[in-house]
Protein backbone atom coordinates (compact mmCIF):
# COMPACT_ATOMS: atom_id res chain seq x y z
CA UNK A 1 -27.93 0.73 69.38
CA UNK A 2 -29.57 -3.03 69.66
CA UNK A 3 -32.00 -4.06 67.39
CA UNK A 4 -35.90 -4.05 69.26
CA UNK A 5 -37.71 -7.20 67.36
CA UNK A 6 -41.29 -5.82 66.22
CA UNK A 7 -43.99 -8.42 67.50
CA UNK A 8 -41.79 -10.50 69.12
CA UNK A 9 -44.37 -12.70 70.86
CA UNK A 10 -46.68 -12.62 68.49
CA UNK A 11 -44.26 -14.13 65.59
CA UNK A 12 -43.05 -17.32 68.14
CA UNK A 13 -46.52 -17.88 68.73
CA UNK A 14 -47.89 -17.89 65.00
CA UNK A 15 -44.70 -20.30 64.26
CA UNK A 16 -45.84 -23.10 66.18
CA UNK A 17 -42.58 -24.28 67.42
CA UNK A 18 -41.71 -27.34 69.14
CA UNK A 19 -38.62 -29.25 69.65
CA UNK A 20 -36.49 -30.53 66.91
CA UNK A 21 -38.42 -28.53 64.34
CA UNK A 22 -36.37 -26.91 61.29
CA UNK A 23 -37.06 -23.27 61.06
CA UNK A 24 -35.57 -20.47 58.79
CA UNK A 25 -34.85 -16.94 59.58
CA UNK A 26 -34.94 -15.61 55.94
CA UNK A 27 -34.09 -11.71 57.53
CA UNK A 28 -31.82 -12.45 60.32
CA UNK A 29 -31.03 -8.77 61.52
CA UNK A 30 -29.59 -8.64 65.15
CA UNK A 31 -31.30 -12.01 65.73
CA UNK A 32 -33.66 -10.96 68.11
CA UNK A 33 -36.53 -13.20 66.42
CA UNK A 34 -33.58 -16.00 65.85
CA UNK A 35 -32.81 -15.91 69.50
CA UNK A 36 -36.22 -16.96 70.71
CA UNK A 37 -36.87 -19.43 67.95
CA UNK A 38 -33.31 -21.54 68.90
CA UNK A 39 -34.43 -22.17 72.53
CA UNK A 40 -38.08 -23.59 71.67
CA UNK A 41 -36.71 -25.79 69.10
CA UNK A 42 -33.43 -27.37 70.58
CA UNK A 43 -32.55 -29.60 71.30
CA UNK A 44 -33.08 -31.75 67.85
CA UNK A 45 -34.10 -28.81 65.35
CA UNK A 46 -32.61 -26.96 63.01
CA UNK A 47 -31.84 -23.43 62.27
CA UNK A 48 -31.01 -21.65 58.91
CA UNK A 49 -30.46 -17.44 59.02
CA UNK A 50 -30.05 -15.90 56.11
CA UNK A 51 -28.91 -12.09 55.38
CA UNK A 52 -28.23 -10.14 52.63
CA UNK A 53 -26.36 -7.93 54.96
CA UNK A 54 -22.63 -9.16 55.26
CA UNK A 55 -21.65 -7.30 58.28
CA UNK A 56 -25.19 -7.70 60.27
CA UNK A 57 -24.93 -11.62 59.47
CA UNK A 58 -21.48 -11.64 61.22
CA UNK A 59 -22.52 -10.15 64.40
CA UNK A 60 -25.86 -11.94 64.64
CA UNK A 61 -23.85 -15.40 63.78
CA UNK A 62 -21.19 -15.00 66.44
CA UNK A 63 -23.55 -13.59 69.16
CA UNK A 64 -25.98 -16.95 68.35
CA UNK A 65 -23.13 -19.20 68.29
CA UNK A 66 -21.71 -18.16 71.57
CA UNK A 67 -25.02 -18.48 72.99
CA UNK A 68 -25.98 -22.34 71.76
CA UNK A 69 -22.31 -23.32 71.77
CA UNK A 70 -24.19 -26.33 72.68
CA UNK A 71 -26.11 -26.59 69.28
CA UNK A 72 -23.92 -24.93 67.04
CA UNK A 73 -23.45 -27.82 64.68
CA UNK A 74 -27.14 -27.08 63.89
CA UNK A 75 -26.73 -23.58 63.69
CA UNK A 76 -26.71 -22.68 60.01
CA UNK A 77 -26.04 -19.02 58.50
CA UNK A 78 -25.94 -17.73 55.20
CA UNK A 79 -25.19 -14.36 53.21
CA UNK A 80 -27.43 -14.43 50.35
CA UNK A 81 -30.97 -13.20 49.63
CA UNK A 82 -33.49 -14.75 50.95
CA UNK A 83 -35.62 -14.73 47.94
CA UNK A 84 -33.02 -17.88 46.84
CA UNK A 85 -34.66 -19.65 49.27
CA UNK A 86 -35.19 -22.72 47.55
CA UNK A 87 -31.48 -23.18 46.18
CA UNK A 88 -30.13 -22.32 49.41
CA UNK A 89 -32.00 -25.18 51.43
CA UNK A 90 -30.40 -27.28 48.30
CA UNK A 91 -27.23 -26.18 48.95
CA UNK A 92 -27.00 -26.92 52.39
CA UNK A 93 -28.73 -30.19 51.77
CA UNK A 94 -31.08 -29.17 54.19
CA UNK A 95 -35.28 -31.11 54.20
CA UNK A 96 -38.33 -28.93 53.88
CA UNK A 97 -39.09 -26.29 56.35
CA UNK A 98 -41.34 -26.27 59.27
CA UNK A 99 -41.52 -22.49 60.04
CA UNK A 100 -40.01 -19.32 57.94
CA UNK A 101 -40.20 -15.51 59.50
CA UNK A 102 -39.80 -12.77 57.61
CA UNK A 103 -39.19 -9.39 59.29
CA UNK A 104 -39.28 -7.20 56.47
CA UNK A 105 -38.23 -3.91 58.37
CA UNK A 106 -34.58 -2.72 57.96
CA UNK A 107 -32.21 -3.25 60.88
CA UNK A 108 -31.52 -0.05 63.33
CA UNK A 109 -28.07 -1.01 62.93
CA UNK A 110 -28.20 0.28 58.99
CA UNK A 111 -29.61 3.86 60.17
CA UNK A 112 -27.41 4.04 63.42
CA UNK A 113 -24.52 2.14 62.66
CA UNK A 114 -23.77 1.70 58.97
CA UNK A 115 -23.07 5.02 57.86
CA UNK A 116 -24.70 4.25 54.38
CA UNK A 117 -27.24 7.33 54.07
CA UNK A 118 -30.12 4.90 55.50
CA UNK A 119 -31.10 8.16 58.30
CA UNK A 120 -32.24 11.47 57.01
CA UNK A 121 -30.84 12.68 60.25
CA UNK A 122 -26.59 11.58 59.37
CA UNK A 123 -25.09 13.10 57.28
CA UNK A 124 -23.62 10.07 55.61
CA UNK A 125 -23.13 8.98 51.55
CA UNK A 126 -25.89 8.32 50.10
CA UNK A 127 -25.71 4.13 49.46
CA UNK A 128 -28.50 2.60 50.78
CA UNK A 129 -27.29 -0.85 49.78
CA UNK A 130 -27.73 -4.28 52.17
CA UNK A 131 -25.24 -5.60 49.61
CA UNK A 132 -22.30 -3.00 48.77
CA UNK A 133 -20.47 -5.68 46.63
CA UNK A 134 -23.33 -5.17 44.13
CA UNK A 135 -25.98 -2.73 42.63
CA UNK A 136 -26.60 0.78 42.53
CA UNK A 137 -26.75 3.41 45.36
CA UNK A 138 -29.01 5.82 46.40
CA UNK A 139 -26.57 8.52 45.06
CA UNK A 140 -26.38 7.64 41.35
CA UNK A 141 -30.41 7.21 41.41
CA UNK A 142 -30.59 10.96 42.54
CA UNK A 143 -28.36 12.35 40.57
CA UNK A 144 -28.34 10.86 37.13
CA UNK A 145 -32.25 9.47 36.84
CA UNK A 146 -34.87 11.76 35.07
CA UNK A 147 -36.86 14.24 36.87
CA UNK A 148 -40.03 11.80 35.41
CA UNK A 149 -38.29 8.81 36.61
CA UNK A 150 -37.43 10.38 40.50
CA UNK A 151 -41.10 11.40 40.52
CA UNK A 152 -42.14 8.06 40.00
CA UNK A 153 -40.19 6.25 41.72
CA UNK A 154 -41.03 8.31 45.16
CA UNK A 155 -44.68 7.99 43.92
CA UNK A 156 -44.72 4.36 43.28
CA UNK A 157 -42.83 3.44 46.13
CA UNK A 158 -43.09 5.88 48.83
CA UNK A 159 -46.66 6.53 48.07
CA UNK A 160 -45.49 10.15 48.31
CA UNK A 161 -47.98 12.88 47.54
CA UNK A 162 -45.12 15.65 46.63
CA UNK A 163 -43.44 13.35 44.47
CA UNK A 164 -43.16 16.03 41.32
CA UNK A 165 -42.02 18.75 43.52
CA UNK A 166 -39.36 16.60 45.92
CA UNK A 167 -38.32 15.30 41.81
CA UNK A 168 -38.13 18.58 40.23
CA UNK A 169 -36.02 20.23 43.72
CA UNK A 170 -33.63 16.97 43.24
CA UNK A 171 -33.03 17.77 39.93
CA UNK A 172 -32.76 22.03 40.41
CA UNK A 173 -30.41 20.90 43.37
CA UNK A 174 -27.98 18.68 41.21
CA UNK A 175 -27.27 21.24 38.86
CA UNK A 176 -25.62 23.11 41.03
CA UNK A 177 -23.49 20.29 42.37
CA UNK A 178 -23.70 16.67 42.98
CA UNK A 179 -26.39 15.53 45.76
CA UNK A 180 -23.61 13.15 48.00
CA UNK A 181 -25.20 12.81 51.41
CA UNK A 182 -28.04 12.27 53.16
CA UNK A 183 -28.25 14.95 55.30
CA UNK A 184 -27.97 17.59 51.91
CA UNK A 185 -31.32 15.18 50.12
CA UNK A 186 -32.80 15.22 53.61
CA UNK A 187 -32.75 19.33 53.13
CA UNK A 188 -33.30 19.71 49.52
CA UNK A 189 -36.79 17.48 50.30
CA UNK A 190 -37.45 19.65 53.47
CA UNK A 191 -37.73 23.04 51.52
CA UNK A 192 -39.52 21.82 48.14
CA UNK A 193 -43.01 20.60 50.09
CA UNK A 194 -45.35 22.68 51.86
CA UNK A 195 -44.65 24.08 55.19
CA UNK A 196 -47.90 22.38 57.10
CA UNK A 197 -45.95 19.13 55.79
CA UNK A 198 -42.69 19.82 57.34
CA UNK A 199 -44.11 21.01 60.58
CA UNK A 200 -46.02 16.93 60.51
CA UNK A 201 -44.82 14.34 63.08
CA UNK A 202 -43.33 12.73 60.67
CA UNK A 203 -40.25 14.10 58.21
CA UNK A 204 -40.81 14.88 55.39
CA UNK A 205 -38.15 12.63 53.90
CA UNK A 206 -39.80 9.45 54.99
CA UNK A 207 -41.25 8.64 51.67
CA UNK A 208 -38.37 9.43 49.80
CA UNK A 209 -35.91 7.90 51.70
CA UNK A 210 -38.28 4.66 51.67
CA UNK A 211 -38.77 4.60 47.94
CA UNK A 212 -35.07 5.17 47.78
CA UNK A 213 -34.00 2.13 50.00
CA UNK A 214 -36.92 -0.08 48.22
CA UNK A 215 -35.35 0.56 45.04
CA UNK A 216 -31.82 0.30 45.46
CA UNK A 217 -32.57 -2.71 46.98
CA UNK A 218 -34.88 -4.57 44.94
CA UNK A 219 -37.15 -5.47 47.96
CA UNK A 220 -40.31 -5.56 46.52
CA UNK A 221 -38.87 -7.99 44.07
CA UNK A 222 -37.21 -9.84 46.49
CA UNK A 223 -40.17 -10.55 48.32
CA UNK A 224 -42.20 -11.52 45.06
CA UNK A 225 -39.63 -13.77 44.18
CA UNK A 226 -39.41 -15.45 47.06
CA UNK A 227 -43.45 -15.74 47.36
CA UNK A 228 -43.41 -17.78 44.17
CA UNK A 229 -40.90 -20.03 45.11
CA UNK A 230 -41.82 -20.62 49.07
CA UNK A 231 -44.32 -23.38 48.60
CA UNK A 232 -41.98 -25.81 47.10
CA UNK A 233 -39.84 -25.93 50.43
CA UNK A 234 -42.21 -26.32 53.11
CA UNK A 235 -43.56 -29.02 54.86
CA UNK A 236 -47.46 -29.95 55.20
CA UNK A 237 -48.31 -27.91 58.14
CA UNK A 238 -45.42 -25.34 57.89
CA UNK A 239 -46.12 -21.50 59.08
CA UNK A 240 -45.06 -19.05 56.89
CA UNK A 241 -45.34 -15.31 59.25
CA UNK A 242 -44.08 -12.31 57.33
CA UNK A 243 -43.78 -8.62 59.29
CA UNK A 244 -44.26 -6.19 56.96
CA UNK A 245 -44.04 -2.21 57.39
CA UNK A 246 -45.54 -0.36 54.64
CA UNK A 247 -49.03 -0.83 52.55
CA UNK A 248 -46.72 -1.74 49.04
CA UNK A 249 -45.75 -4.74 51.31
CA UNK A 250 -48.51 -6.04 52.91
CA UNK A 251 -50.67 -5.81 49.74
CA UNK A 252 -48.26 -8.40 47.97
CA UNK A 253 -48.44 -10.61 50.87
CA UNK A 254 -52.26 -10.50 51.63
CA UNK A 255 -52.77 -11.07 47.70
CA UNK A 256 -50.05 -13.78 47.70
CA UNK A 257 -51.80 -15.64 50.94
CA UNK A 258 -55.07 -15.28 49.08
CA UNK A 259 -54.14 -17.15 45.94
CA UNK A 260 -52.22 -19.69 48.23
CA UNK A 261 -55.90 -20.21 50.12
CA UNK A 262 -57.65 -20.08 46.59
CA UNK A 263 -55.21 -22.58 45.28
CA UNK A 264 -56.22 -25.09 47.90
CA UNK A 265 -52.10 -25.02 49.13
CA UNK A 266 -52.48 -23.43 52.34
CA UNK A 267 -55.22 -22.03 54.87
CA UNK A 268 -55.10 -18.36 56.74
CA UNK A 269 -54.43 -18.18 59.99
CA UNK A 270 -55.36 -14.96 61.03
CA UNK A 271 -57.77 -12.98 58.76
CA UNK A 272 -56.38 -9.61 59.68
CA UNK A 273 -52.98 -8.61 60.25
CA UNK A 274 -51.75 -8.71 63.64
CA UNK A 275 -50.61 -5.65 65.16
CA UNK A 276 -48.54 -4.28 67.76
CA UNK A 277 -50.24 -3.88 71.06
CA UNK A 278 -50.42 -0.50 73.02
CA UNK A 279 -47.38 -1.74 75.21
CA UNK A 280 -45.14 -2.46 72.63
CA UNK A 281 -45.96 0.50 70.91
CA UNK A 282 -45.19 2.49 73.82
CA UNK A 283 -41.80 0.90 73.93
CA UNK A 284 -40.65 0.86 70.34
CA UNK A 285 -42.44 3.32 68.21
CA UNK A 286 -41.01 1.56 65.39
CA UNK A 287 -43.65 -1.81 65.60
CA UNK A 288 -46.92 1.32 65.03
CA UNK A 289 -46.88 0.33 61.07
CA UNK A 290 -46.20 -3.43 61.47
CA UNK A 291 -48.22 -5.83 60.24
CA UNK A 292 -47.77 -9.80 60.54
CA UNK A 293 -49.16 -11.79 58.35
CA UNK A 294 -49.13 -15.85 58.64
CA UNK A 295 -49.84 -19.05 56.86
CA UNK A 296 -50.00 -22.52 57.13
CA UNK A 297 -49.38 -24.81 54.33
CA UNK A 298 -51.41 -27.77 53.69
């Protein structure tokens, strides 16, 4: 299944690009945002995209070489986090940027493709990891953390309102046996909430798988990380635009924009987020709870 970039025009637009500008993918994905950036700043810029994802960055790297084989020796990718952002421009000896996205949304190759328990709908082991040569999965959260600690966690980061009762089934559940997949969590969530809430439009296991996926993968403090450090690599006049796809998200990034503004560093470029329009939501259901944010630094 190919990747659908969420507010495609509207994220070229809020970069500003122009020829021989250096711009940095920090989420690369299936490159769709990558893509359009490359042929509004060649030739003369410079391209960095960086993923945490080994096996997406591979794909994406080879499909963008083979399509500026012209420009490839100014094609530059990376598999690291993108909170490093500032030691990775180092590394590559590489000047300030002029324009960073950040797509903050999780690839459809990782619930279609990646058979790491991403989909409540496979029934796949439960991972969850960008990173599988480091951390801990999805699997050994549900089955060895405390029924307090599950309940907080979907709580905290799924904003989930049957946290205590999807916890306390988790735990009931893994007594039994060991919770391996994510088709048998996907269940075990589906039959401890209410039954209004499983008849919703959306599953149940939303939240949970979210929280799940946020905290396997450290993303909220990836993103915090890489807030603090940001301003130190980018040029006067850079646009920062960040895509985020849940209210834990945007709330860091509004705040973080705010004290940026307050700080005299940068200015706002759009006081509210910008949203997907009624035709792209009609085409990709996915772009309904994005939200780009972007900033220019002074």
């Amino acid at each position: 299944m190919q990747h659908i970039p969420v507010l495609l025009k509207e994220t070229i637009e809020s970069l500003n690009l122009s020829k021989g500008k250096f711009i940095v993918d920090g989420t690369l994905n299936g490159g769709g945002h990558a893509k359009k950036i490359i042929e509004q700043i060649m030739p003369g810029g410079e391209f960095l995209g960086i993923d945490l994802d080994d096996e997406i960055l591979k794909k994406s790297r080879l499909e963008l070489m083979d399509t500026f084989s012209e420009f490839k020796e100014n094609l530059i990718f990376v598999n690291e986090n993108y909170k490093n952002i500032d030691q990775i421009i180092s590394e590559n000896k590489l000047p300030k940027a002029d324009g960073i996205v950040l797509d903050l949304g999780f690839s459809s190759f990782h619930t279609e493709e990646s058979q790491r328990g991403f989909s409540f709908n496979k029934e796949e082991v439960l991972d969850m990891r960008y990173n599988q040569s480091s951390g801990i999965t999805a699997g050994q959260i549900i089955n060895s953390f405390s029924e307090k600690d599950l309940a907080d966690i979907i709580w905290k980061f799924g904003e989930e309102r049957f946290s205590r009762q999807i916890a306390k089934a988790i735990v009931v559940a893994r007594r039994k046996k060991r919770i391996l997949t994510s088709m048998e969590l996907a269940e075990i969530i589906k039959y401890s909430v209410p039954s209004f809430y499983r008849r919703s439009r959306i599953n149940p296991a939303t939240k949970t798988f979210q929280a799940l996926r946020i905290v396997v993968n450290d993303e909220l403090g990836n993103l915090n990380m890489f807030l603090r450090n940001v301003s130190k690599i980018m040029n006067h006049g850079g646009r920062l635009s960040i895509i985020s796809f849940h209210s834990i998200e945007d709330r860091i990034v509004k705040k973080s924009f705010n004290d940026f503004k307050k700080e005299g560093v940068a200015k706002i470029i759009c006081k509210k987020p910008i949203v997907a329009s009624d035709q792209e939501l009609n085409l990709n259901a996915k772009s309904r709870s994005a939200k780009l944010r972007v900033l220019e630094f002074l």
